[in-house]
Protein backbone atom coordinates (compact mmCIF):
# COMPACT_ATOMS: atom_id res chain seq x y z
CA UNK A 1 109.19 22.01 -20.51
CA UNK A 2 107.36 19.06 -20.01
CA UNK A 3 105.96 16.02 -22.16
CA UNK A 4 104.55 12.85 -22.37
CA UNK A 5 106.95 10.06 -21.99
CA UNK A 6 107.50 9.06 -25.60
CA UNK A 7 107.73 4.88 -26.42
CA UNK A 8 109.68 4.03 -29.04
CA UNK A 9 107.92 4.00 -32.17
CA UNK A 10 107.58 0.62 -34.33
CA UNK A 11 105.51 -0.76 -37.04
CA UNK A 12 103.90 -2.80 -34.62
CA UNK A 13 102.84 -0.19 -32.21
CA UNK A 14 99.74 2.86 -32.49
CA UNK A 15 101.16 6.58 -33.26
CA UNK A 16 100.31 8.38 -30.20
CA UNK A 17 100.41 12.32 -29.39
CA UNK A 18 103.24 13.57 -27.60
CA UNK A 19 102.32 17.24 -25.90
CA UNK A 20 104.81 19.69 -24.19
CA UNK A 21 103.54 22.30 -21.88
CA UNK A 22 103.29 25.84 -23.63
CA UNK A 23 103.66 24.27 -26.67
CA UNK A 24 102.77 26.57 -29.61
CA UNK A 25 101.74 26.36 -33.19
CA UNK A 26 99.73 28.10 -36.39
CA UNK A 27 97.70 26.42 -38.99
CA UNK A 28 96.15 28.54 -42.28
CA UNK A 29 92.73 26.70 -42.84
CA UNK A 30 90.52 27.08 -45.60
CA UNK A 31 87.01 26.01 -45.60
CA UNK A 32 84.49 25.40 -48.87
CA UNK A 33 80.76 24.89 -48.52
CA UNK A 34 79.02 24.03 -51.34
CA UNK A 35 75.46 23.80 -51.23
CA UNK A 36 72.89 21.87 -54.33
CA UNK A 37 69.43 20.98 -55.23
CA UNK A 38 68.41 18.82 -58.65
CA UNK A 39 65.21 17.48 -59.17
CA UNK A 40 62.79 17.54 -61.92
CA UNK A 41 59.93 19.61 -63.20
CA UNK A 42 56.99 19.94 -65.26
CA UNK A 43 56.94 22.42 -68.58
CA UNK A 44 54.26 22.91 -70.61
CA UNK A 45 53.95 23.28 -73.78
CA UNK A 46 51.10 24.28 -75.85
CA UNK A 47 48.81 21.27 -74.65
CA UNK A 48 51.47 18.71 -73.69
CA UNK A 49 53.76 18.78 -70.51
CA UNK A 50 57.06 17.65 -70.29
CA UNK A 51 59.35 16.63 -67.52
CA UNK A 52 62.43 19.29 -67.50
CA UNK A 53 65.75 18.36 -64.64
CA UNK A 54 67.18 20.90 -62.99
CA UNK A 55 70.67 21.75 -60.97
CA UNK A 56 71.05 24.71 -58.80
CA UNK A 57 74.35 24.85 -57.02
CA UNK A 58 76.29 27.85 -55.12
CA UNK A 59 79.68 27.88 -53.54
CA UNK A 60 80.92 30.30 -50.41
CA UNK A 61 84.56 30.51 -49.26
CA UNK A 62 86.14 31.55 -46.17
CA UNK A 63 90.00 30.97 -44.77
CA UNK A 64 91.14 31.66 -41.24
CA UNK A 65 94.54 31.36 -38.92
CA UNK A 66 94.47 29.03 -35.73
CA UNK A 67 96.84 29.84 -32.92
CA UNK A 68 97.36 26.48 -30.91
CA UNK A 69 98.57 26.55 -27.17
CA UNK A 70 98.94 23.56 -24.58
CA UNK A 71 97.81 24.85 -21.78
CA UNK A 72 98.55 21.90 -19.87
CA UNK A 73 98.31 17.87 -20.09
CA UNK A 74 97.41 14.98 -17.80
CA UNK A 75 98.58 11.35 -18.35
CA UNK A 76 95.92 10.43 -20.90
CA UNK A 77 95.53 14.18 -22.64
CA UNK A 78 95.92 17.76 -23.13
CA UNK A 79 94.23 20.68 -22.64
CA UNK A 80 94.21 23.47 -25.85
CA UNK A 81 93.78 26.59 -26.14
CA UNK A 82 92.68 27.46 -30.22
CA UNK A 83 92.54 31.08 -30.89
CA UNK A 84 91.23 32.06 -33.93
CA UNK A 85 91.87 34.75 -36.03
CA UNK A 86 92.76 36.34 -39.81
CA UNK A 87 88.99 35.71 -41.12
CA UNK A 88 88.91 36.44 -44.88
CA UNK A 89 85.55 35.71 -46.96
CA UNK A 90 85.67 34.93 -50.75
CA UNK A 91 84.04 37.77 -52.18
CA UNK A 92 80.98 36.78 -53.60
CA UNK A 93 79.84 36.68 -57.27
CA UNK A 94 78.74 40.32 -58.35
CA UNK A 95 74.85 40.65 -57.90
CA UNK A 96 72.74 41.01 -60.94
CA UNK A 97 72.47 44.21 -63.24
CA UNK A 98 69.42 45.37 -62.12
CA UNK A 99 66.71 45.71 -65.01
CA UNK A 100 69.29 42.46 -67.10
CA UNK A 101 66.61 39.65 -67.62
CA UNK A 102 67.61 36.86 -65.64
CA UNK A 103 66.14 33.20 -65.34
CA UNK A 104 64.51 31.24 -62.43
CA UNK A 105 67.62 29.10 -62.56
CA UNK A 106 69.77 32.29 -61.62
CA UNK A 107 67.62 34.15 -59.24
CA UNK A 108 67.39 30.91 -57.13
CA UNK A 109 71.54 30.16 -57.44
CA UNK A 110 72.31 33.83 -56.26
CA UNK A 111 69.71 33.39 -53.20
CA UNK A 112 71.17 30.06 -52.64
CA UNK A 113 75.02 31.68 -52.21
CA UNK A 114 73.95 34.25 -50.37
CA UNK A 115 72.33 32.46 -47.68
CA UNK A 116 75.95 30.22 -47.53
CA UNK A 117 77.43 33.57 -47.52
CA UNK A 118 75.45 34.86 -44.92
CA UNK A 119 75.94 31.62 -43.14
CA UNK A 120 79.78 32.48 -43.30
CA UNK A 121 80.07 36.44 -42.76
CA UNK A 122 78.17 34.86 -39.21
CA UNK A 123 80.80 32.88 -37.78
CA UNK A 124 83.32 35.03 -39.19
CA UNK A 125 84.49 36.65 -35.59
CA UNK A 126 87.83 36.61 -33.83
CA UNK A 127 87.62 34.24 -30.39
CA UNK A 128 89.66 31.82 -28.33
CA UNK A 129 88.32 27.92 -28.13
CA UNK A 130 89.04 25.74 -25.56
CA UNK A 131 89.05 21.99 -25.89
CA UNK A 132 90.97 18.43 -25.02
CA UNK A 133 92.69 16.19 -27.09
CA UNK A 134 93.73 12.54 -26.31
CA UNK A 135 96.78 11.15 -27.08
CA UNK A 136 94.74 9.59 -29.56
CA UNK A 137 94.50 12.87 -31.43
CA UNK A 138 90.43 12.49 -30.53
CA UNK A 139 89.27 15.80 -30.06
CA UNK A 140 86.40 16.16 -26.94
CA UNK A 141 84.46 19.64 -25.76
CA UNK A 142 84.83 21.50 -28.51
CA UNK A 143 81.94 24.53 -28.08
CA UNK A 144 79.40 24.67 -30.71
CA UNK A 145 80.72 27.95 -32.01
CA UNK A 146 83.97 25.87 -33.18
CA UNK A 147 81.82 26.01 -36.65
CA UNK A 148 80.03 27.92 -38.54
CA UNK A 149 76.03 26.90 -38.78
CA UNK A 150 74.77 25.94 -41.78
CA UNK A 151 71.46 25.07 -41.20
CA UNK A 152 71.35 21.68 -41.20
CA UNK A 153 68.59 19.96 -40.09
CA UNK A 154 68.70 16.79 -37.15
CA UNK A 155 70.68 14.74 -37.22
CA UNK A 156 73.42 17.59 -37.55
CA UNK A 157 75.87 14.84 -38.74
CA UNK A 158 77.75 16.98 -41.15
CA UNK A 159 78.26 19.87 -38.14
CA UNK A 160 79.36 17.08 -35.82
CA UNK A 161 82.17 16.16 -38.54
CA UNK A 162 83.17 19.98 -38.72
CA UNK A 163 83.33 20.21 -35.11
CA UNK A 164 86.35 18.09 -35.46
CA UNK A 165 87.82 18.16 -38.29
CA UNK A 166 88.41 21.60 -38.52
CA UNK A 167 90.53 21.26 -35.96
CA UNK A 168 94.14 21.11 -36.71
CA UNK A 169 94.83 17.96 -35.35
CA UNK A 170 94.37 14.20 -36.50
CA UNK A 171 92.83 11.52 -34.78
CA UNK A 172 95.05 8.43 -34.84
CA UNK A 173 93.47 5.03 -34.80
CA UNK A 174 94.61 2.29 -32.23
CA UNK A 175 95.86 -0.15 -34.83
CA UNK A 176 100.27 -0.88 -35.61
CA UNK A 177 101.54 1.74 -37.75
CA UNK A 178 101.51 -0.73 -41.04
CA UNK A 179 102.15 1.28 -44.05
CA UNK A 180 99.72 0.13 -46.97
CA UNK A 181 97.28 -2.20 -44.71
CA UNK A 182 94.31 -1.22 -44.53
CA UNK A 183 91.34 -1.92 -42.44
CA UNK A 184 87.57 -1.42 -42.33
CA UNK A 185 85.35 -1.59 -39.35
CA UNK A 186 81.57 -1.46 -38.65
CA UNK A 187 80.50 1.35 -36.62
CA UNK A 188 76.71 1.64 -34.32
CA UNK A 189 74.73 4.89 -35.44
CA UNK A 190 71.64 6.09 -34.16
CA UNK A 191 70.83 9.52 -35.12
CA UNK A 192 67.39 11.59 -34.56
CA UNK A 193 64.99 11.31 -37.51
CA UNK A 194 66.97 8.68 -39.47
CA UNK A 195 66.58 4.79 -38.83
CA UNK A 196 67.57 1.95 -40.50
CA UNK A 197 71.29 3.23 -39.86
CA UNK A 198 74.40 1.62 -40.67
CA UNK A 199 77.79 2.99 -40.49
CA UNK A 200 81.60 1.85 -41.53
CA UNK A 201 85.01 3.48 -40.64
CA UNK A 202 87.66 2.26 -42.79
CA UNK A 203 91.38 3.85 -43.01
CA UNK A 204 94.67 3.25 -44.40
CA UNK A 205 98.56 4.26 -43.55
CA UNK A 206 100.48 5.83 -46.63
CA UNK A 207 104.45 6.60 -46.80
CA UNK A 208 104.70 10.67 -46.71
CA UNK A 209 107.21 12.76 -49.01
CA UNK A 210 110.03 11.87 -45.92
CA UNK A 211 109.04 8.55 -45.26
CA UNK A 212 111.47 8.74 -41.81
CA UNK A 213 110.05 11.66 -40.25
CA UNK A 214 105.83 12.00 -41.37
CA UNK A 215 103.11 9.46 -42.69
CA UNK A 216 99.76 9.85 -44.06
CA UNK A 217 96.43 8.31 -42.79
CA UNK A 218 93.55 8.22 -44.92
CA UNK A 219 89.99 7.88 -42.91
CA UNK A 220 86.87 6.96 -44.47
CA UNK A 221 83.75 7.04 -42.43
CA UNK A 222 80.20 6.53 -44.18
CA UNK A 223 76.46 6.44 -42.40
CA UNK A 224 73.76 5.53 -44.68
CA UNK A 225 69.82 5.48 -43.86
CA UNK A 226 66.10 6.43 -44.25
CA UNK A 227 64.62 9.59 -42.91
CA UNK A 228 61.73 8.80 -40.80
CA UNK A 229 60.55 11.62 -39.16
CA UNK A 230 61.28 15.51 -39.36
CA UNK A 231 60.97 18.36 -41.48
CA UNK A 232 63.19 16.18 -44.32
CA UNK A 233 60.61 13.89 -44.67
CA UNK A 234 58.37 13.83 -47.71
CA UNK A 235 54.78 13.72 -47.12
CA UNK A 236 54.33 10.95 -49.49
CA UNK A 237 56.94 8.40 -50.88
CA UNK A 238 60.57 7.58 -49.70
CA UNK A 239 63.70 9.72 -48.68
CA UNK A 240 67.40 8.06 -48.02
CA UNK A 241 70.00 9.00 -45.98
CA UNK A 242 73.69 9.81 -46.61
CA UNK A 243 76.67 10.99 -45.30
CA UNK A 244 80.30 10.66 -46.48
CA UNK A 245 83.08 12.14 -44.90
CA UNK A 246 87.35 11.48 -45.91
CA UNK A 247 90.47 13.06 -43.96
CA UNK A 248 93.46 12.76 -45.93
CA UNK A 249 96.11 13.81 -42.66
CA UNK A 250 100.13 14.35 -42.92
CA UNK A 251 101.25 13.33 -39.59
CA UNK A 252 104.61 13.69 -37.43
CA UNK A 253 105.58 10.12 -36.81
CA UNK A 254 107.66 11.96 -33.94
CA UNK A 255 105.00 13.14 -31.80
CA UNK A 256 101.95 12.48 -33.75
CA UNK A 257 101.16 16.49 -34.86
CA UNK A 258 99.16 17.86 -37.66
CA UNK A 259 101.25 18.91 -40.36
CA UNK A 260 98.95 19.24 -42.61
CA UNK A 261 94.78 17.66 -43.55
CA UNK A 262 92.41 17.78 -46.59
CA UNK A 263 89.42 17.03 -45.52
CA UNK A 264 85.73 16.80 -47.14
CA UNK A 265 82.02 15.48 -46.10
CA UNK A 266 79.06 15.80 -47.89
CA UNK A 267 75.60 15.52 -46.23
CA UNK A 268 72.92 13.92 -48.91
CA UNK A 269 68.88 13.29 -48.93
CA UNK A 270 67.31 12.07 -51.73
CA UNK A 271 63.56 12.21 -52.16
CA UNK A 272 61.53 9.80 -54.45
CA UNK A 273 57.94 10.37 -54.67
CA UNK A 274 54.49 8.71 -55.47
CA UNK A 275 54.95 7.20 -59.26
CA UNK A 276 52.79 10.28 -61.45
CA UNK A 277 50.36 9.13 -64.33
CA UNK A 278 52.45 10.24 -67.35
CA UNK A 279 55.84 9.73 -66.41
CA UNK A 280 58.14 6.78 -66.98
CA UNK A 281 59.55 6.96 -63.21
CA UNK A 282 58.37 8.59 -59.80
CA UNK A 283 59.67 11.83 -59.35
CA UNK A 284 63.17 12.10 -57.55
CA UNK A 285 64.48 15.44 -55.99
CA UNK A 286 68.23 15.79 -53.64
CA UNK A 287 69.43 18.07 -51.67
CA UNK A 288 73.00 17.71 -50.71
CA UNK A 289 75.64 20.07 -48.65
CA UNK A 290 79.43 19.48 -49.33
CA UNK A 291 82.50 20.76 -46.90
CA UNK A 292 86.19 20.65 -48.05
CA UNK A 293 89.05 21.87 -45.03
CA UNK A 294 92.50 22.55 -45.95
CA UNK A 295 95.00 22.58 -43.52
CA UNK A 296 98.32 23.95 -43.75
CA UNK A 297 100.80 24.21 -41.28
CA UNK A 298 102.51 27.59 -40.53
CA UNK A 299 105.74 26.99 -37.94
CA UNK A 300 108.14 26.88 -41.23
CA UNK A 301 106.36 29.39 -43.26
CA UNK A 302 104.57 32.49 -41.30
CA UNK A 303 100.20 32.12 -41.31
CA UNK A 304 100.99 36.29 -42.29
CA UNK A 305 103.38 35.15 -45.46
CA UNK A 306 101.38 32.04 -46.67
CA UNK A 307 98.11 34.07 -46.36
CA UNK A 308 99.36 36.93 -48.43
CA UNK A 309 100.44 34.63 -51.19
CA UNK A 310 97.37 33.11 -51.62
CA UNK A 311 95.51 36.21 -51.65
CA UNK A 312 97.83 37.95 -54.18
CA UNK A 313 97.39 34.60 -56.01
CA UNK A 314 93.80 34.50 -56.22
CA UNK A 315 93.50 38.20 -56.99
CA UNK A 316 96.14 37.47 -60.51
CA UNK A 317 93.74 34.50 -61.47
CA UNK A 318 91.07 36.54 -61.82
């Protein structure tokens, strides 16, 4: 067995990966998609109309095991083998009694869950992903079946995140380990259909249960914009941009490991329209899609065992 040549770790220094040939490991993740719409519209009563708001929103649930191998490392990374496996979908709520009244507010929730559960059931198939990380933890040639597709429109921003962070692995930034200091950075962003761009990366070092053995980094990385061209842009008035994406990661401060990530991004547009005779302010409508990743590790407790739990767990609380 064979690794990386480790340098002694100090607050003044980066946490970098270590890797050992054949190396292997399992990680229980959990991903939440959360998909909602609010805007406004007209109701009219008798002769007068009024201005009603509205909130649809629909949920969809799926969990998963990874099975990590190093296949094999060079001096700057490693190559991994992520095989994926244990799919189980949160059932869905139970559709509609047919012939029970039900309102437009209902009819257009269920259709909204079931295309995230569609979306889901999809993606939900046992295969083997191949991919290299650095010894910065970045992750590089990760397939595009490494997530599930929700739709998104350009610029797939939000997919881009997934790609990544559902990996079990964390990518460490090139700054000394400094517990509590915390930094911000600018970041360049030009995306497809959005301009006026700008972008930040901030992050911060936190002590971990076992301060001597684990840490936690918190990463922060923000885009915000205009849409200027594509199918998300209104035919009349003004749509902005945003995306918003935190990994909370429980690092090894041996060899720089995953132990364990929550993770969430959340891709918005918000639409405000021509000002309309009547009405105090112009019409606004948003559409925004939310992802939250848990990641637990499984080398101390069994993916099988942990699984199990949970799913005996969820099936009490209801």
């Amino acid at each position: 067995m064979f690794a990386f040549a480790a340098a002694p770790l100090a607050q003044d220094q980066p946490l970098e990966r270590r890797f050992f040939a054949g190396a292997t490991s399992e990680f229980r993740i959990q991903l939440k998609v959360t998909s909602r719409v609010e805007g406004q519209e007209t109701v009219t009563i008798g002769s007068n109309a009024y201005v009603k708001p509205f909130a649809r929103e629909a949920s969809a649930t799926i969990s998963w095991t990874a099975h990590i191998r190093v296949v094999s490392f060079s001096a700057d990374s490693a190559s991994i083998e992520e095989a994926l496996d244990g799919f189980e979908a949160q059932s869905p709520s139970p559709p509609p009694v047919p012939g029970a009244p039900s309102s437009t507010d209902e009819a257009d929730t269920t259709r909204l869950e079931q295309a995230l559960q569609n979306s889901l059931a999809k993606w939900e198939t046992v295969r083997t992903l191949s991919y290299r990380e650095s010894r910065a933890g970045e992750v590089t040639g990760v397939a595009a079946d490494g997530a599930p597709d929700l739709g998104e429109q350009a610029p797939r921003v939000l997919t881009a995140w997934m790609l990544r962070a559902l990996r079990p692995s964390a990518a460490l930034p090139e700054r000394p380990l400094r517990l509590d200091d915390r930094w911000q950075e600018p970041r360049s962003v030009t995306l497809p259909n959005w301009s006026a761009t700008t972008g930040s990366e901030s992050g911060q070092w936190f002590a971990a249960g076992d301060s001597r053995t684990s840490a936690r980094l918190d990463v922060v990385q923000q885009i915000d914009g205009t849409v200027a061209s594509g199918p998300e842009k209104p035919p009349e008035g003004d749509a902005a941009a945003r995306f918003h994406g935190e990994s909370l990661s429980t690092v090894s401060l041996d060899d720089g490991r995953l132990l364990s990530a929550t993770r969430s991004a959340t891709r918005e547009i918000t639409w405000t329209l021509r000002p309309v005779s009547g009405l105090a302010e112009p019409p606004r409508f948003g559409s925004r899609l939310t992802v939250e990743i848990q990641i637990e590790n499984c080398d101390e407790t069994p993916c099988t065992d942990r699984h199990s739990a949970l799913r005996h767990g969820a099936t009490g609380a209801n």
